[in-house]
PDB file of N, CA and C in Angstrom:
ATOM      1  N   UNK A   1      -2.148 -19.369 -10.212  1.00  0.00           N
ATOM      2  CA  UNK A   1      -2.431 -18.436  -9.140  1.00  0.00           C
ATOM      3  C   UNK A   1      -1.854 -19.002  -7.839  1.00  0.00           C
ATOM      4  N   UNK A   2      -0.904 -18.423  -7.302  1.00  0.00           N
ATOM      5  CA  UNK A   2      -0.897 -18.428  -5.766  1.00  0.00           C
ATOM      6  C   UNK A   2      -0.524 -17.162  -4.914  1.00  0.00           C
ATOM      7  N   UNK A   3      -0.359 -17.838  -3.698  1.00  0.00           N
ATOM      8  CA  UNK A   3      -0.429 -16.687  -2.671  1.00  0.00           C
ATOM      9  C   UNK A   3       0.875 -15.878  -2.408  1.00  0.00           C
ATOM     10  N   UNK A   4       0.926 -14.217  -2.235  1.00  0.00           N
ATOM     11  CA  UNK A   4       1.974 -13.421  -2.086  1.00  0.00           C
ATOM     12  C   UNK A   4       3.373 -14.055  -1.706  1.00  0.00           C
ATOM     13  N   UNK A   5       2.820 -14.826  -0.664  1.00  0.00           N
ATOM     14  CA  UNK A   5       3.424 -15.374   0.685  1.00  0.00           C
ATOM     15  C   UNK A   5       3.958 -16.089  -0.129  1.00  0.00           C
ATOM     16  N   UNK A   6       4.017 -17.000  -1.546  1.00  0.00           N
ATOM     17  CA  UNK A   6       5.213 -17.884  -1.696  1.00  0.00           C
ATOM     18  C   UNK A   6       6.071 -17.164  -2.864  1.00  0.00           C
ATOM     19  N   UNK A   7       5.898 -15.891  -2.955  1.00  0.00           N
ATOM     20  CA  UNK A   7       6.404 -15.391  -3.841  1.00  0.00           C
ATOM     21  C   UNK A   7       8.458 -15.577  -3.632  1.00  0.00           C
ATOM     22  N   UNK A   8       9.046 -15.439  -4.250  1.00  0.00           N
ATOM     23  CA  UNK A   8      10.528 -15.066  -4.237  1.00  0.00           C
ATOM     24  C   UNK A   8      11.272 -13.638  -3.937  1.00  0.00           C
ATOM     25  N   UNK A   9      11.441 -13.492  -3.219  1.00  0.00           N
ATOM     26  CA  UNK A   9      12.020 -12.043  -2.957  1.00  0.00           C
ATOM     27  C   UNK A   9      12.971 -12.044  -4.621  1.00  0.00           C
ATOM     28  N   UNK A  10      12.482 -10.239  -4.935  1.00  0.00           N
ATOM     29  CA  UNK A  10      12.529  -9.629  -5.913  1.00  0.00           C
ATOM     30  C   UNK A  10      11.456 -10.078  -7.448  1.00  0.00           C
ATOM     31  N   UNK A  11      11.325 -10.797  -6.978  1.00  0.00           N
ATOM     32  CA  UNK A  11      10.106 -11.161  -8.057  1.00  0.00           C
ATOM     33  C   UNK A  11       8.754 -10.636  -8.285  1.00  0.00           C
ATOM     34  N   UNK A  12       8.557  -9.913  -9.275  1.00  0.00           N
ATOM     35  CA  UNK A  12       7.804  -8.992  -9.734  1.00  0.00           C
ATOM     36  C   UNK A  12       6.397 -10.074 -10.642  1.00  0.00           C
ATOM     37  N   UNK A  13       5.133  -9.453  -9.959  1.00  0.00           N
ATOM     38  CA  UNK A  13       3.776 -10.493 -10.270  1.00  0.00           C
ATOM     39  C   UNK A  13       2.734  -9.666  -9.950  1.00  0.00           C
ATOM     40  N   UNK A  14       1.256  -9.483 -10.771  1.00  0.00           N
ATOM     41  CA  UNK A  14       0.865  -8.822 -10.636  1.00  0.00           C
ATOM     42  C   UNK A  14      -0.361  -9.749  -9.762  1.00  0.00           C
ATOM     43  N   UNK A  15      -1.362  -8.860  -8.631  1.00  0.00           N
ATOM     44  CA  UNK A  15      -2.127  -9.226  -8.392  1.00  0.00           C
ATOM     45  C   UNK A  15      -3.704  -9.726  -9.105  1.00  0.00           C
ATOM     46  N   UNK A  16      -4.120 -10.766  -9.079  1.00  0.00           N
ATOM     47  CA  UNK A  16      -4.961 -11.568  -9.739  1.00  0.00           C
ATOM     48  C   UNK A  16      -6.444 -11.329  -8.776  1.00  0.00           C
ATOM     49  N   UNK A  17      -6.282 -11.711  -7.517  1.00  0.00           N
ATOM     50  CA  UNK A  17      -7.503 -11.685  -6.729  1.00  0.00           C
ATOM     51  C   UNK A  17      -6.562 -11.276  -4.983  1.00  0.00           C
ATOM     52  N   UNK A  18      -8.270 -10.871  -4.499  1.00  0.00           N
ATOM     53  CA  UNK A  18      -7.370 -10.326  -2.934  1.00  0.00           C
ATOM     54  C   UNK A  18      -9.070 -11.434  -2.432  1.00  0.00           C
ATOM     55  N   UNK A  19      -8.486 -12.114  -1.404  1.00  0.00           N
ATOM     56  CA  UNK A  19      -9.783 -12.915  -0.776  1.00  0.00           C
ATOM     57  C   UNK A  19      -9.912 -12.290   0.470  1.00  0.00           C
ATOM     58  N   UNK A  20     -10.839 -12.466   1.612  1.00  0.00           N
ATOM     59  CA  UNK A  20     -10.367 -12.509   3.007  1.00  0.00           C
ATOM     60  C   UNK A  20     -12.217 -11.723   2.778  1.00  0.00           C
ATOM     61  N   UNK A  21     -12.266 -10.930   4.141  1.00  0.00           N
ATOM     62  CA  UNK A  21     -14.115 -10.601   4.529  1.00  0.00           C
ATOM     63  C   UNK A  21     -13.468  -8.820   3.935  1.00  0.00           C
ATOM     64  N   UNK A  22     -14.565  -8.572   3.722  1.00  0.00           N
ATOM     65  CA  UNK A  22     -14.980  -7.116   3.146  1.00  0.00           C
ATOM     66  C   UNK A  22     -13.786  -6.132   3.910  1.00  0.00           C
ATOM     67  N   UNK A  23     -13.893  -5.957   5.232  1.00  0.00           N
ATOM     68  CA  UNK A  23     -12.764  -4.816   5.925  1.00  0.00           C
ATOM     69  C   UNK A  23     -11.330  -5.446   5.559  1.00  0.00           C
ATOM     70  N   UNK A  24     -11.001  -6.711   5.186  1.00  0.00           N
ATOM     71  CA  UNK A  24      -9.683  -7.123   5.091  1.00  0.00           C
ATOM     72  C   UNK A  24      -9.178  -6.645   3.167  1.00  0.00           C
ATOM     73  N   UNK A  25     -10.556  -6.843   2.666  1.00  0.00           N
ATOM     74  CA  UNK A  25      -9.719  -6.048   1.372  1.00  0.00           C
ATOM     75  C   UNK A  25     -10.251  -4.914   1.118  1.00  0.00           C
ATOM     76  N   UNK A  26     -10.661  -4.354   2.245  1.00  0.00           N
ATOM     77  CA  UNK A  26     -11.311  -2.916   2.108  1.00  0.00           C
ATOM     78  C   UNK A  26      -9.202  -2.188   2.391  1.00  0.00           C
ATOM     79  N   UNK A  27      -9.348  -2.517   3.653  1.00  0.00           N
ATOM     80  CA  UNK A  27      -7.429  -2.205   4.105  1.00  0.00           C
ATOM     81  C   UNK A  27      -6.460  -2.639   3.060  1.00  0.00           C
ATOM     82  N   UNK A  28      -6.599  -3.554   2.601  1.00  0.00           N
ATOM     83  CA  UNK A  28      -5.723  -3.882   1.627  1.00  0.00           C
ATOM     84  C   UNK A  28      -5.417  -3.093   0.148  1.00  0.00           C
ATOM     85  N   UNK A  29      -6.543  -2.364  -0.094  1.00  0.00           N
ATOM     86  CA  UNK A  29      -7.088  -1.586  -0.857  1.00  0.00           C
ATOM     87  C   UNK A  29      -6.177  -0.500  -1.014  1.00  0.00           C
ATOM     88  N   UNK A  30      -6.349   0.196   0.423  1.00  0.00           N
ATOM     89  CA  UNK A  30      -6.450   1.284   0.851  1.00  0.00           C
ATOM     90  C   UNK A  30      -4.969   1.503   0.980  1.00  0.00           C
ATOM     91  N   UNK A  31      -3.954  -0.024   1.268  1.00  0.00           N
ATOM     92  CA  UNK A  31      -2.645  -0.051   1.394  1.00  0.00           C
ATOM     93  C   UNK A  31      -1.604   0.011  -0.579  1.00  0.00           C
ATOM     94  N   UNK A  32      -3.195  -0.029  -1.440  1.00  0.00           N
ATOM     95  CA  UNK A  32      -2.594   0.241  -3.091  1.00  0.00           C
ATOM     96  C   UNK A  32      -2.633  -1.167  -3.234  1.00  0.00           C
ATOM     97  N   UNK A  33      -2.981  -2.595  -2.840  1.00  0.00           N
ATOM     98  CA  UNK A  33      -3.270  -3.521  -2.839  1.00  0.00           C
ATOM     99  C   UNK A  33      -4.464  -3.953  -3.495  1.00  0.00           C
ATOM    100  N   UNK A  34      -4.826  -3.586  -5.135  1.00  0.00           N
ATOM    101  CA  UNK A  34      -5.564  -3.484  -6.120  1.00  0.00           C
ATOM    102  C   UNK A  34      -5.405  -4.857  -7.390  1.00  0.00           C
ATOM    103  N   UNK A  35      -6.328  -5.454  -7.606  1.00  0.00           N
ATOM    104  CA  UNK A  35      -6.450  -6.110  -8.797  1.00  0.00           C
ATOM    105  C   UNK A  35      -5.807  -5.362  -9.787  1.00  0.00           C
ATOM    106  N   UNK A  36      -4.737  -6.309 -10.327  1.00  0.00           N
ATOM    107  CA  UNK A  36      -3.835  -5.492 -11.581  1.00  0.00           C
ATOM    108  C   UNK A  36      -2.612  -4.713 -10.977  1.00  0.00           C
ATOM    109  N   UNK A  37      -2.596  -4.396  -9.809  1.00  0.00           N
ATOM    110  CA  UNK A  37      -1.154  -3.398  -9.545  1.00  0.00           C
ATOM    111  C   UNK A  37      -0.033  -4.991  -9.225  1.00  0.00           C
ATOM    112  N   UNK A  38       1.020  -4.208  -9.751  1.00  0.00           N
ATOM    113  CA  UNK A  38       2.207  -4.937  -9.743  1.00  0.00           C
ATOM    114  C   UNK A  38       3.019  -5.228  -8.488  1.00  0.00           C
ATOM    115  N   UNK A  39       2.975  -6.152  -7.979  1.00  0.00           N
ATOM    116  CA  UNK A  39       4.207  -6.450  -6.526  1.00  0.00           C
ATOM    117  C   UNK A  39       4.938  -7.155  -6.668  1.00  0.00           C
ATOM    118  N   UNK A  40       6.238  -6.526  -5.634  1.00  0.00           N
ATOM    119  CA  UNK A  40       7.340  -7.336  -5.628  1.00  0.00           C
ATOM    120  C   UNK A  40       7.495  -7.369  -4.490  1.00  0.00           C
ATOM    121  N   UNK A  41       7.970  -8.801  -3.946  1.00  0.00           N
ATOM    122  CA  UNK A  41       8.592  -8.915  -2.102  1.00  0.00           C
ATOM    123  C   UNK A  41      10.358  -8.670  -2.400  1.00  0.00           C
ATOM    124  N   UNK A  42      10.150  -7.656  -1.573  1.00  0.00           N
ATOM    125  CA  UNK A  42      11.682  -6.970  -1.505  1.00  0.00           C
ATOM    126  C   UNK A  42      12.676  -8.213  -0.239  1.00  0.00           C
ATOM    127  N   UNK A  43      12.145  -8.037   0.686  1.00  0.00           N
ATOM    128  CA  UNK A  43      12.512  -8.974   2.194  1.00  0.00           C
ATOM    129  C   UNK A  43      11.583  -9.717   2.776  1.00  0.00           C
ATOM    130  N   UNK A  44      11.874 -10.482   2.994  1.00  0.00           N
ATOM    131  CA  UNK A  44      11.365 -11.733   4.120  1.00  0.00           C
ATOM    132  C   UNK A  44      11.957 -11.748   5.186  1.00  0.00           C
ATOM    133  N   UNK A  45      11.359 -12.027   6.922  1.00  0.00           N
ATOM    134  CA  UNK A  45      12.121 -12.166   7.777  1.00  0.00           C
ATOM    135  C   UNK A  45      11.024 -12.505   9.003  1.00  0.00           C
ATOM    136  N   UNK A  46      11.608 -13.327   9.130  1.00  0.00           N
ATOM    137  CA  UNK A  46      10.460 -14.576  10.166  1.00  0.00           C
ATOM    138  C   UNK A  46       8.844 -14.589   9.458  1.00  0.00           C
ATOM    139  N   UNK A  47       8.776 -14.735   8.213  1.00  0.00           N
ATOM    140  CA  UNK A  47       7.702 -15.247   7.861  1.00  0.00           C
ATOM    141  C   UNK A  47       7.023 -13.927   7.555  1.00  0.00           C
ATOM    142  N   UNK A  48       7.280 -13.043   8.120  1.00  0.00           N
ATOM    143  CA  UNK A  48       7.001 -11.667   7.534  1.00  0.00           C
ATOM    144  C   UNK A  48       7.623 -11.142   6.169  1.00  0.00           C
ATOM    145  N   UNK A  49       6.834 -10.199   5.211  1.00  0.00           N
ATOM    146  CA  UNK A  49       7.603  -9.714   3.932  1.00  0.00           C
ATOM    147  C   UNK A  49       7.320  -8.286   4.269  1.00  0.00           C
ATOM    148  N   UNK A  50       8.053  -7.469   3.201  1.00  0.00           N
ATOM    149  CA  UNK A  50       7.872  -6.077   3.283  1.00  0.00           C
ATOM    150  C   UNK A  50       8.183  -6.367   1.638  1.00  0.00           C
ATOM    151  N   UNK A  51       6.786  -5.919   0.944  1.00  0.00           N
ATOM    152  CA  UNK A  51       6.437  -5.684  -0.377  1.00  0.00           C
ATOM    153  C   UNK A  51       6.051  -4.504  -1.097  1.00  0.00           C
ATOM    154  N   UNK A  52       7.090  -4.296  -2.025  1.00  0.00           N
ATOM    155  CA  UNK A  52       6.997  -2.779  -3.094  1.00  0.00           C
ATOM    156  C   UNK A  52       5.723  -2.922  -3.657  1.00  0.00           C
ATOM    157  N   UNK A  53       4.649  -1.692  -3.613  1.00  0.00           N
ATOM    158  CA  UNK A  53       3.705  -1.567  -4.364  1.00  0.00           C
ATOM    159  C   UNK A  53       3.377  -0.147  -4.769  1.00  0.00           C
ATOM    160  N   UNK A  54       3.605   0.245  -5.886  1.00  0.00           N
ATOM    161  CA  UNK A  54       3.090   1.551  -6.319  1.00  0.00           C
ATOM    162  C   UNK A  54       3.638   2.567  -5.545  1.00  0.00           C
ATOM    163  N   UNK A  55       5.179   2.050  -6.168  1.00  0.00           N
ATOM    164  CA  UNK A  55       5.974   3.115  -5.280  1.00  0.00           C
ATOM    165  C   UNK A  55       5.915   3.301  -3.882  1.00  0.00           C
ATOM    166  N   UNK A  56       5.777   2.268  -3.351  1.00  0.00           N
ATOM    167  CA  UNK A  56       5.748   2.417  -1.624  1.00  0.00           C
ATOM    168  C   UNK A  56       6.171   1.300  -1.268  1.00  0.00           C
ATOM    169  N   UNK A  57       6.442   0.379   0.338  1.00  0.00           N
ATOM    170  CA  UNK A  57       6.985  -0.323   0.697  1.00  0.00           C
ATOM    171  C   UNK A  57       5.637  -0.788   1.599  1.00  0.00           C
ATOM    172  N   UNK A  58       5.289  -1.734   2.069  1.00  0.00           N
ATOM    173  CA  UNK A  58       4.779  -1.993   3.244  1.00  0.00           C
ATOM    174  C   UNK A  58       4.991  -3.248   3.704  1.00  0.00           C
ATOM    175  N   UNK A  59       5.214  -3.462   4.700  1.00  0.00           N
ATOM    176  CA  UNK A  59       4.992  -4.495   5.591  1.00  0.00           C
ATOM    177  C   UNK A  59       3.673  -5.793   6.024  1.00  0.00           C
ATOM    178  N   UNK A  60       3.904  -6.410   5.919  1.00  0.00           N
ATOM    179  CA  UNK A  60       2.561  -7.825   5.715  1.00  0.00           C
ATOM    180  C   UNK A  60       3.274  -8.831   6.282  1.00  0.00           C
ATOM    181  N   UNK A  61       2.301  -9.322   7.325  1.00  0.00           N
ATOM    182  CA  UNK A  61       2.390 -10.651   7.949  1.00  0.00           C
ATOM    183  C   UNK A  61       2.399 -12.040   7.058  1.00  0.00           C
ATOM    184  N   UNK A  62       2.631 -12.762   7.245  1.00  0.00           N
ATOM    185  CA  UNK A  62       2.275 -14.087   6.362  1.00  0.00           C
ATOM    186  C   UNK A  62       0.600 -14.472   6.141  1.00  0.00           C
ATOM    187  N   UNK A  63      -0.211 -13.907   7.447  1.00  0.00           N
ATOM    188  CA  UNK A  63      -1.888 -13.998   7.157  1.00  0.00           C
ATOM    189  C   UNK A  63      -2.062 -13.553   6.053  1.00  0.00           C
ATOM    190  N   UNK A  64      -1.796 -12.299   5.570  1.00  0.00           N
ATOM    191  CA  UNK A  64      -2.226 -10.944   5.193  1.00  0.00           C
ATOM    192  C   UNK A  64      -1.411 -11.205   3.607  1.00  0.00           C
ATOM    193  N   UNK A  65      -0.283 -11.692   3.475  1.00  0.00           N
ATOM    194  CA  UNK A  65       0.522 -12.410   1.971  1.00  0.00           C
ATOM    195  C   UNK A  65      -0.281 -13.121   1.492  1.00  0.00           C
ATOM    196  N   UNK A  66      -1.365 -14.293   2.621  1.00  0.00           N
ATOM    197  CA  UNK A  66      -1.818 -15.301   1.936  1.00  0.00           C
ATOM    198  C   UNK A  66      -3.016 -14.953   1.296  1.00  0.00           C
ATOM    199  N   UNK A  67      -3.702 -13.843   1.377  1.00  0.00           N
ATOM    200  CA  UNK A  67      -5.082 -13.201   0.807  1.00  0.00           C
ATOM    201  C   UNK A  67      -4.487 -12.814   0.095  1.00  0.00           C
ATOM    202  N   UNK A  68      -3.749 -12.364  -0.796  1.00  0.00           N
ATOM    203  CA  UNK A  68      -3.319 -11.720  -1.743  1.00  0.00           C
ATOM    204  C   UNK A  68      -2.685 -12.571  -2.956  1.00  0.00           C
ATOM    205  N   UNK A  69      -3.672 -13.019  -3.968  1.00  0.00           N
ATOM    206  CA  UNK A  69      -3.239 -13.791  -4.820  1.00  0.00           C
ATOM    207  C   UNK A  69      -2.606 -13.510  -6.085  1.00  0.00           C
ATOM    208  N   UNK A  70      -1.759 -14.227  -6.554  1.00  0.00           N
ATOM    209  CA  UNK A  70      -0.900 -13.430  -8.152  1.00  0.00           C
ATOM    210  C   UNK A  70      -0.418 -14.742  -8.799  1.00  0.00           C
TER     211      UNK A  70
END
């Protein structure tokens, strides 16, 4: 298990656990950021990623990569 954030751009891993306080994986949730859905980090750029999930793209800080475990 580790965090989004050291993933490899294009590398496909499914999420294992999301940590952080209740509203942080309440949003994360809500962004398709689910135990079991599949992500891939498309780009990196200053420590920021923008990661494919369930057919969508979004954007995540490096905080916000590191709650997100796979």
């Amino acid at each position: 298990m580790m965090p989004l954030a050291m993933a490899q751009t294009g590398e496909e891993a499914a999420i294992l656990k999301i940590t952080g306080r209740d509203e942080t994986r309440q949003h994360l949730a809500e962004l398709g950021f689910v135990v079991g859905a599949v992500v891939s980090v498309v780009s990196e750029m200053g420590g920021n990623l923008i990661v494919q999930v369930k057919d969508s793209r979004v954007a995540l800080d490096r905080s916000m990569a590191t709650r997100i475990l796979i």
